[in-house]
Protein backbone atom coordinates (compact mmCIF):
# COMPACT_ATOMS: atom_id res chain seq x y z
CA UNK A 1 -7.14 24.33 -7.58
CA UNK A 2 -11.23 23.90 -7.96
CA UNK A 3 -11.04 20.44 -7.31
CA UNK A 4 -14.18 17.94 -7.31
CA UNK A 5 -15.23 14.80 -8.16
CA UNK A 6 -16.57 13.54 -11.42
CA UNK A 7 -20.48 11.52 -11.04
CA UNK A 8 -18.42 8.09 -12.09
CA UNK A 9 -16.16 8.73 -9.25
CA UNK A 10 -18.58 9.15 -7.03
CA UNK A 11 -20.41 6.26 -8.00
CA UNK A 12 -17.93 4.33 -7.70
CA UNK A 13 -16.67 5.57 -4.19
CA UNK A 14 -20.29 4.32 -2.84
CA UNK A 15 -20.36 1.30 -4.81
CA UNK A 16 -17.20 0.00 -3.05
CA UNK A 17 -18.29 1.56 -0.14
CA UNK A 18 -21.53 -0.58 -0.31
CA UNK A 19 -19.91 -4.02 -1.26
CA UNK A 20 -16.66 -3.37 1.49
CA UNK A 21 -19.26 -2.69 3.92
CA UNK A 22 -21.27 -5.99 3.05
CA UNK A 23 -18.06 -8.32 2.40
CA UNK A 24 -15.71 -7.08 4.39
CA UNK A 25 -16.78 -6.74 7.88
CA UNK A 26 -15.08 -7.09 11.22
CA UNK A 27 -15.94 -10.45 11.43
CA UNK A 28 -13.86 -11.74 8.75
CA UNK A 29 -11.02 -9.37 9.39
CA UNK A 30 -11.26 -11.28 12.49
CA UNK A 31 -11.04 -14.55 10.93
CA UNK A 32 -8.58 -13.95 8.47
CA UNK A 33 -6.11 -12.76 10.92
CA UNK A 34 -5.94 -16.57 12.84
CA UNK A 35 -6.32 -17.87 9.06
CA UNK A 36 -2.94 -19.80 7.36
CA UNK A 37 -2.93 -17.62 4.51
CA UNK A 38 -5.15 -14.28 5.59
CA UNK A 39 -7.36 -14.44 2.32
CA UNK A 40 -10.58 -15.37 1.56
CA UNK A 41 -10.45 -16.48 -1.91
CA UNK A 42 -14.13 -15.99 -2.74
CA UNK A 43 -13.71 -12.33 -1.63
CA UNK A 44 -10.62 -12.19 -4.16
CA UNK A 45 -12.99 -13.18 -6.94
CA UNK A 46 -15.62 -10.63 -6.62
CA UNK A 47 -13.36 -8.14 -6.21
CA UNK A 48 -11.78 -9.39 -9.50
CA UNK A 49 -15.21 -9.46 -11.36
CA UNK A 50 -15.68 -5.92 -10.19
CA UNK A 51 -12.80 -4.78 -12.17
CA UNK A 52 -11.11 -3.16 -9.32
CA UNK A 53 -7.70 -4.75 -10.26
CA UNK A 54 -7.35 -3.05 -13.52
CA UNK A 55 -8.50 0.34 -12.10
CA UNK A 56 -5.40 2.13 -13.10
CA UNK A 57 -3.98 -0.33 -15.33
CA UNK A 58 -3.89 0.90 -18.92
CA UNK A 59 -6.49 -0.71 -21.54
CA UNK A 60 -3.83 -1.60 -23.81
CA UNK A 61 -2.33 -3.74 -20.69
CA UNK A 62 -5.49 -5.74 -19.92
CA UNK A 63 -6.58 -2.89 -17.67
CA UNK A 64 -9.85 -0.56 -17.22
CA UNK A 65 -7.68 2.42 -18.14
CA UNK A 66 -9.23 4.77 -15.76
CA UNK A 67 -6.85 6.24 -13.11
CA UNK A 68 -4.61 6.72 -10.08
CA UNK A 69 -7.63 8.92 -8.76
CA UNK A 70 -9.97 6.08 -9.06
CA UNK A 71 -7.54 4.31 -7.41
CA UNK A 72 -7.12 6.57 -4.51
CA UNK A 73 -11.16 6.39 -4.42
CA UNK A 74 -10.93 2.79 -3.89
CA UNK A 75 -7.97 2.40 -1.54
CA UNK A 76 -9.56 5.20 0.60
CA UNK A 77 -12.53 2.42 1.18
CA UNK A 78 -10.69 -0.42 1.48
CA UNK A 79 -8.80 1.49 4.43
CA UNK A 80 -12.17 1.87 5.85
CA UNK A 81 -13.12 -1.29 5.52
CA UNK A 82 -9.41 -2.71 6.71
CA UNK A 83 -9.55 -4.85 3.85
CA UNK A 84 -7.88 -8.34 4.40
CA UNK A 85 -6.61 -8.98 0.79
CA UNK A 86 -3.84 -8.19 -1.09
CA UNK A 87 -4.78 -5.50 -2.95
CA UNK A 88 -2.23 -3.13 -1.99
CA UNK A 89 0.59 -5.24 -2.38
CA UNK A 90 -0.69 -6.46 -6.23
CA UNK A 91 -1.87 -3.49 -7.09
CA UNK A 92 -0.90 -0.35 -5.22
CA UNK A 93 2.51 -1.54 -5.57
CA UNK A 94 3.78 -4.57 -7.88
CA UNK A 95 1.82 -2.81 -10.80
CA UNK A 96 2.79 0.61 -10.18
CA UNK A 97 6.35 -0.86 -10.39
CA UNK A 98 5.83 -2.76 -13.34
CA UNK A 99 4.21 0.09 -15.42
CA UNK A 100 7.08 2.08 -14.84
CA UNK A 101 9.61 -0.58 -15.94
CA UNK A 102 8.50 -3.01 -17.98
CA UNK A 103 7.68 -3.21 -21.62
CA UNK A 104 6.48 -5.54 -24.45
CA UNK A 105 4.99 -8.91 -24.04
CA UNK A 106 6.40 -9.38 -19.86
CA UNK A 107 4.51 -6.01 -19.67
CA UNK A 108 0.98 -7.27 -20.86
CA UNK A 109 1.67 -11.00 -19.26
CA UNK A 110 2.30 -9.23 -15.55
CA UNK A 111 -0.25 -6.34 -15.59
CA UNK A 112 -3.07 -8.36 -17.47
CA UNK A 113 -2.42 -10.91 -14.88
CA UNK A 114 -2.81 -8.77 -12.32
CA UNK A 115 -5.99 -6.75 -13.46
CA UNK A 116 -7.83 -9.92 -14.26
CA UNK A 117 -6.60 -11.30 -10.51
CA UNK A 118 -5.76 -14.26 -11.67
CA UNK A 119 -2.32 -13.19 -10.75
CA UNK A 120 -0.49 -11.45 -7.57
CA UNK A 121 2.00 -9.86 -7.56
CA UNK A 122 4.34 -7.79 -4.60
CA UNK A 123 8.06 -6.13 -4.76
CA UNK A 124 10.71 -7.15 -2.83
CA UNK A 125 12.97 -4.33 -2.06
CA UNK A 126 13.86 -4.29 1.51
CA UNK A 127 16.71 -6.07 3.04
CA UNK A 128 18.06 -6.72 6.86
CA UNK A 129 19.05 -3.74 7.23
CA UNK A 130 15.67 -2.21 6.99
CA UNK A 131 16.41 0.73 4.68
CA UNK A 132 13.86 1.82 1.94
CA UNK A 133 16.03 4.11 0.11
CA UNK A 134 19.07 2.60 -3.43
CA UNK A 135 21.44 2.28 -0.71
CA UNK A 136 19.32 -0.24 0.81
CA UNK A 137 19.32 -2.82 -1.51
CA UNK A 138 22.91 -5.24 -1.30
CA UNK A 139 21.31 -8.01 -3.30
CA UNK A 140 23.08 -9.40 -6.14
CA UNK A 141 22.47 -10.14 -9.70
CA UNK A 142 25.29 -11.87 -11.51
CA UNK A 143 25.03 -12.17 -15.21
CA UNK A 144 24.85 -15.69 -16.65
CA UNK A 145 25.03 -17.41 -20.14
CA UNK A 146 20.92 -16.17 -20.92
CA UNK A 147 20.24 -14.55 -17.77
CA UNK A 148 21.10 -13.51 -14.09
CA UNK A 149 21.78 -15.64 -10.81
CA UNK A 150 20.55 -13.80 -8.25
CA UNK A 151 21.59 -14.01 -4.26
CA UNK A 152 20.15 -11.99 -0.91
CA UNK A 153 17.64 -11.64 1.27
CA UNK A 154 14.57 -9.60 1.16
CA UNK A 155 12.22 -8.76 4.20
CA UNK A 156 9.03 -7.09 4.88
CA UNK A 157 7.73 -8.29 0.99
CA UNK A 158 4.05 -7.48 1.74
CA UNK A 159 1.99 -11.09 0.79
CA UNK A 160 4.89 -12.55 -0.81
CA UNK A 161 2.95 -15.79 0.07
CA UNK A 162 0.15 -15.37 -1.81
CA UNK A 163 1.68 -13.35 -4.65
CA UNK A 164 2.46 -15.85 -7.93
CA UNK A 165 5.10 -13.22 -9.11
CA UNK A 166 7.45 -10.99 -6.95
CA UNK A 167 9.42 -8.49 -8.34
CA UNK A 168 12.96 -8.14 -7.34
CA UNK A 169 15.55 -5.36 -6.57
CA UNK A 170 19.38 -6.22 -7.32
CA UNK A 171 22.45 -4.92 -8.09
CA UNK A 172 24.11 -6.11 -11.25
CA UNK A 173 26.75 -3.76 -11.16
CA UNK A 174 28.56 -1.86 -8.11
CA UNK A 175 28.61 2.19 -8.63
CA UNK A 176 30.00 5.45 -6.20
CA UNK A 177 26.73 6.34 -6.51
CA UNK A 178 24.12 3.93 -4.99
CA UNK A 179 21.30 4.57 -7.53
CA UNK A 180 23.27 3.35 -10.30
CA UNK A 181 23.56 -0.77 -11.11
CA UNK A 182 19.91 -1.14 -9.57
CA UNK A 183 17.79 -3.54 -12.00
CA UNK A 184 14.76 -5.34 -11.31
CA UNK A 185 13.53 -9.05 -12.22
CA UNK A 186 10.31 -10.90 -12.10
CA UNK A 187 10.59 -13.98 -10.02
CA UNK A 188 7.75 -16.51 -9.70
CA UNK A 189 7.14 -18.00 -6.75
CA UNK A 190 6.86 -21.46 -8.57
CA UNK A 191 11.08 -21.46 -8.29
CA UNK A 192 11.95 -23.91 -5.71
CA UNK A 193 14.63 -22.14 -4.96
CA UNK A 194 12.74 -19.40 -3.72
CA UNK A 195 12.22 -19.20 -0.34
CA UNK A 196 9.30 -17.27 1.44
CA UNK A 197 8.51 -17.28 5.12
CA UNK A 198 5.58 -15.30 6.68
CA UNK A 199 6.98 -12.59 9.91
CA UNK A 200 5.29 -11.74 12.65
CA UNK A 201 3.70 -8.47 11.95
CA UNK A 202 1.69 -5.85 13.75
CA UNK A 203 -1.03 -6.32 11.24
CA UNK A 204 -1.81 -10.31 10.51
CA UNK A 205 -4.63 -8.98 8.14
CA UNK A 206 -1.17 -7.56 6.22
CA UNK A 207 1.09 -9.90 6.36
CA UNK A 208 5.40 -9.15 5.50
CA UNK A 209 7.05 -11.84 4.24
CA UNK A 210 11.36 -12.76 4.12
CA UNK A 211 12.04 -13.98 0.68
CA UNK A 212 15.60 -15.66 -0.10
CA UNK A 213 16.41 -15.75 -3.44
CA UNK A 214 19.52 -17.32 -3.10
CA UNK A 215 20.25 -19.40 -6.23
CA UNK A 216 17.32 -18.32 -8.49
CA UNK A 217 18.20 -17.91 -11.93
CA UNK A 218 16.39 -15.39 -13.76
CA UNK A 219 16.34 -15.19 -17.87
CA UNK A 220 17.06 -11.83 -19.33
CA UNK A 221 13.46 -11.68 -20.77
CA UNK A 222 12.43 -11.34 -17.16
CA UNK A 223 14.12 -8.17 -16.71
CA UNK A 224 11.95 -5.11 -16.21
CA UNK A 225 14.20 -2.21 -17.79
CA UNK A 226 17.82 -1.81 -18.99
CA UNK A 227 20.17 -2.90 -17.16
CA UNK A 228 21.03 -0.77 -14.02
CA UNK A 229 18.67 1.65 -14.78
CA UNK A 230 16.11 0.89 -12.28
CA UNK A 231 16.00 3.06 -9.28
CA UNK A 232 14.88 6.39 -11.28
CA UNK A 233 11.91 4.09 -12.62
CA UNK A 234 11.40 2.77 -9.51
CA UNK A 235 11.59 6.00 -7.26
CA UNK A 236 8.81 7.38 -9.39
CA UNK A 237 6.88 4.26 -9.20
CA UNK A 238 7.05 4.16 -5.45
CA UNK A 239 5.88 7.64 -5.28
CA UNK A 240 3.02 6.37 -6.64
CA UNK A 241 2.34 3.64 -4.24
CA UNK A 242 2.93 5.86 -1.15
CA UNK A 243 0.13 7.92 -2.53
CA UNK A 244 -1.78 4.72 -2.72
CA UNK A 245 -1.02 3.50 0.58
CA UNK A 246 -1.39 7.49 2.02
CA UNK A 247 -5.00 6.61 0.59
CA UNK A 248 -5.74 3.56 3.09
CA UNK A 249 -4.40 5.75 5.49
CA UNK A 250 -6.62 8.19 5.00
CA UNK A 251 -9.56 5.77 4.88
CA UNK A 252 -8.69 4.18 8.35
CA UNK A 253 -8.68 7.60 9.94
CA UNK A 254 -11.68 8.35 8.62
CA UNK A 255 -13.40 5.17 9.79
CA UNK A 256 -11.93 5.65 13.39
CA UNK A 257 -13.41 9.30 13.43
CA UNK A 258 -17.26 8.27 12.15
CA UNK A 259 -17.32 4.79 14.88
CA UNK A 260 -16.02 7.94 17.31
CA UNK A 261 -18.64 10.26 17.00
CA UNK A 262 -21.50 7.91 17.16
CA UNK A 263 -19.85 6.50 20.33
CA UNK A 264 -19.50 10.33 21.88
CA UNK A 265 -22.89 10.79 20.67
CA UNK A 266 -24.17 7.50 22.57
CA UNK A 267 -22.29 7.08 25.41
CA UNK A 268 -23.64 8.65 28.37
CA UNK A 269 -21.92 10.25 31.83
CA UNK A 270 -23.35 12.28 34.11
CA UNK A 271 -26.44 12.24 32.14
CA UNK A 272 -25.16 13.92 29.52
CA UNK A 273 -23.17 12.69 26.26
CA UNK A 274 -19.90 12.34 26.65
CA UNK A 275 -19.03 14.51 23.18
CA UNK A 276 -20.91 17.52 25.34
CA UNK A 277 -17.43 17.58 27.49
CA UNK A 278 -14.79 19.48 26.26
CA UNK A 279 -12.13 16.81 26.67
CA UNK A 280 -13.80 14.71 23.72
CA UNK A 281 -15.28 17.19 21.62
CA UNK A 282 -11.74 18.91 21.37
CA UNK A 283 -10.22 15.39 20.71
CA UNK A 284 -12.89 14.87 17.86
CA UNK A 285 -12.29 18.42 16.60
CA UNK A 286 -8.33 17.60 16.36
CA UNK A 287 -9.04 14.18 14.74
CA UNK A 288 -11.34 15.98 11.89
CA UNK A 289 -8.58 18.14 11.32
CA UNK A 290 -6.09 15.62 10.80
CA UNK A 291 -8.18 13.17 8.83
CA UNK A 292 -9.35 16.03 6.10
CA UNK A 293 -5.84 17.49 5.84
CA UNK A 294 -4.80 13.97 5.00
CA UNK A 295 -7.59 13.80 2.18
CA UNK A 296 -6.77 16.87 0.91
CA UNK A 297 -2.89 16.56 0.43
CA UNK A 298 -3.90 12.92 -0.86
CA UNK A 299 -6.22 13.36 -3.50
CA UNK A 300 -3.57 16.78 -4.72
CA UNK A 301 -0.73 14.27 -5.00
CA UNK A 302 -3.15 11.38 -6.63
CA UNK A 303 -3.68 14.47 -9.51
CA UNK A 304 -0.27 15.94 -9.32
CA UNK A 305 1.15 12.44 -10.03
CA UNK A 306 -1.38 11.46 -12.70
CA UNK A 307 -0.65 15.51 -14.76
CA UNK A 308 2.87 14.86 -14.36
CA UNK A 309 2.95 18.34 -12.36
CA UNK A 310 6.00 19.44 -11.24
CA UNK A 311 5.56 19.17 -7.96
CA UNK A 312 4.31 15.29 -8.01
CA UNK A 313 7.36 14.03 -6.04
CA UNK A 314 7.02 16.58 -3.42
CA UNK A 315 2.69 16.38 -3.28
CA UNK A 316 3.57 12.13 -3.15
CA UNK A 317 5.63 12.42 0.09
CA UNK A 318 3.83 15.22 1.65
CA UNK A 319 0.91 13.15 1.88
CA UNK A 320 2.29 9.74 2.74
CA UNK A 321 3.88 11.72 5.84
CA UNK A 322 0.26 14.01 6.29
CA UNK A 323 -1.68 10.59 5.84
CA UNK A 324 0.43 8.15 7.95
CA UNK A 325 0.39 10.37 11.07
CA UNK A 326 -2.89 11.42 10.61
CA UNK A 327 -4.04 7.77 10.68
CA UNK A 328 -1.83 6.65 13.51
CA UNK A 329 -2.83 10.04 15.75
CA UNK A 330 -6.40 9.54 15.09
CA UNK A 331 -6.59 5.77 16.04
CA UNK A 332 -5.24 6.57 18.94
CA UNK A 333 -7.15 8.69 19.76
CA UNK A 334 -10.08 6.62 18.80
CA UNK A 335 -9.11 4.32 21.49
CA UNK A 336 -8.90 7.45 23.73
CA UNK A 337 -12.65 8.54 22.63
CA UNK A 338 -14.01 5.21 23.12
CA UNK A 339 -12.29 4.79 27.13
CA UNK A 340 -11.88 1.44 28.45
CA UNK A 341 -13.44 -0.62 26.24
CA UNK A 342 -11.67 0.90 23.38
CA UNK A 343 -8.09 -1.05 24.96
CA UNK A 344 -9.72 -4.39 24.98
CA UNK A 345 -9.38 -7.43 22.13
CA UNK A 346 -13.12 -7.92 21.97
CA UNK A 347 -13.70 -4.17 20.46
CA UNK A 348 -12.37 -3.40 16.94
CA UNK A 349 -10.55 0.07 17.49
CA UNK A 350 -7.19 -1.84 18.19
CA UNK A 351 -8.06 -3.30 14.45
CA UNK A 352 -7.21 -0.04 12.83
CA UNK A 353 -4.92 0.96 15.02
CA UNK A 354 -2.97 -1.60 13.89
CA UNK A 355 -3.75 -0.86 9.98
CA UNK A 356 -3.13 2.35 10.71
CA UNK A 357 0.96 1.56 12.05
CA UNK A 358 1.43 -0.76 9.29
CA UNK A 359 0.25 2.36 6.65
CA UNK A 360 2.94 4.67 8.78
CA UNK A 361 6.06 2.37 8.50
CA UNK A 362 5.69 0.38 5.12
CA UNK A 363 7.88 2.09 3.03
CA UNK A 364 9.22 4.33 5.25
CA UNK A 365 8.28 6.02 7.96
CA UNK A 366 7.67 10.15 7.73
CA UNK A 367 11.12 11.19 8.74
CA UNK A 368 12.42 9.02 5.75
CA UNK A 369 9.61 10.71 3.60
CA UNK A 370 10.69 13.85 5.19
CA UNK A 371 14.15 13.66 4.53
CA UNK A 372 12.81 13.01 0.60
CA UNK A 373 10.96 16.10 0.94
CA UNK A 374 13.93 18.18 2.00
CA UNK A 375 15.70 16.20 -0.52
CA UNK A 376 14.03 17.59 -3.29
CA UNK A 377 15.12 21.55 -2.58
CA UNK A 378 18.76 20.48 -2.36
């Protein structure tokens, strides 16, 4: 495939590139990792008057109508710029999920929401157990006069406590077969009866959230689907999102490699630069590898998943598991590249590092993503 980028795309790769690189610096990821919530709400705005909420949202939705390769664009700078906002969660994931599922006026309500930012929204689909796959999900939904009660407990929910909606796995009926009786709700976070409690994550720029929905009561007309048809919808949504979040990935290694060669290129022993030895310029030439294999099997799977090619599932995990390790591998080595002062607090490398395990593990890590890929010749 003859594969490049349109001039609007890459317009608007350097325009985020520009304003990320302005707005979202190390200093405030700094900050907003020892901050309550983790977002700076000013930031949220301009993001929201840039459009970059409604990038792949339909037009008819509230949306910019462009697409998931815009989107990929984007979420490979915000991995750059280790964004600390959640775009990911809103809209690498919630409205992925929602597209897929919902319909009429709940459609239009969530997603416009959501591409104007005036609304955030995340999926809870995790439980204690820690599984990402139907037979994960144990939470109930029992049918009521009008609507559903629903009961469980859902961890890892990325910003659940800054999302206004969350979006909620359950069964409402029991099957041999877990992907049958899967149906999802949208749950505001205004329901007392919600309860959301921030973890202690590996990323605080990222933050996971347990959500109890013990007790909430859910009309029917906040349903996304038919009933116990979800996991198909939402297997193809999610493929989606790991693209997404294979994006950031991408971005982060990326990042790590270009603060890596200036430092080789600056750093001096034995009067020489230290990228002239071997040990690093070998390193480098491994991380290069890894981060433009990433892009490559990224951006195939962004296209793949946008044509409705046949081999979308397969291109979706292949890069979540190409892009996760690559970021993860690279930031290490980063830390490697950069010696001693690469292991300390005061120097950033341990910032992406951190993005960079968060990217690998949410959702899965690769041998889950592997064992979809195998999955899918069975």
């Amino acid at each position: 495939m003859d594969f490049g980028f349109t001039e609007e795309q890459e317009a608007l790769r350097k325009s985020a590139r520009e304003f990320l690189t302005d707005r979202s610096t190390t200093q405030l990821v700094r900050t907003m990792m020892s901050h309550k919530t983790g977002l700076d709400e000013a930031l949220w705005k301009e993001m929201s008057a840039l459009g970059w909420m409604g990038t792949a949202i339909a037009e008819e939705d509230g949306g910019l109508g462009l697409g998931l390769i815009e989107l990929v664009i984007l979420s490979e700078e915000i991995g750059r710029a280790i964004l600390p906002a959640p775009f990911y969660s809103s809209v690498g994931l919630a409205a992925p999920v929602i597209s897929a599922a919902a319909d009429g006026a709940l459609r239009r309500e969530l997603l416009g929401g959501i591409a104007s930012g005036e609304r955030r929204a995340t999926v809870a689909l995790c439980e204690e157990e820690g599984r990402w796959d139907a037979a994960g999900i144990k939470a109930k939904a029992t049918k009521t006069e009008g609507g559903y009660k629903l009961s469980g407990t859902k961890v890892f929910v990325p910003d659940a406590h800054l999302a206004s909606e969350i979006v909620v796995a359950a069964r409402t009926s029991r099957a041999k077969d877990p992907r049958e009786g899967i149906s999802l709700f949208a749950v505001p976070t205004s329901d007392k009866k919600m309860k959301v409690r921030q973890l202690d994550t590996i990323d605080r720029t990222r933050r996971l959230c347990q959500v109890k929905v013990g007790g909430v009561e859910v009309p029917e007309s906040r349903r996304l689907g038919g009933e116990g048809e979800a996991w198909p919808l939402l297997e193809r949504a999610l493929d989606r999102s790991a693209t997404i979040l294979a994006a950031e990935a991408t971005g982060v290694a990326a990042q790590v490699l270009d603060l890596s060669r200036d430092y080789a290129k600056e750093r001096v022993q034995f009067d020489k630069p230290i990228g002239s030895f071997q040990a690093i310029s070998h390193k480098m030439a491994d991380m290069l590898v890894l981060t433009e294999s990433a892009r490559s099997t990224t951006y195939y799977a962004a296209w793949a998943l946008e044509e409705g090619a046949p081999d979308a599932a397969l291109a979706a995990a292949t890069a979540k598991v190409a892009a996760s390790e690559a970021a993860r591998i690279v930031a290490q080595n980063g830390i490697q590249v950069h010696g001693g002062i690469g292991f300390t607090w005061e120097h950033d490398m341990h910032l992406y590092y951190r993005r960079a395990l968060w990217c690998e593990l949410f959702l899965g890590d690769p041998t889950l993503w592997r064992e979809r890929m195998a999955s899918l010749f069975a």
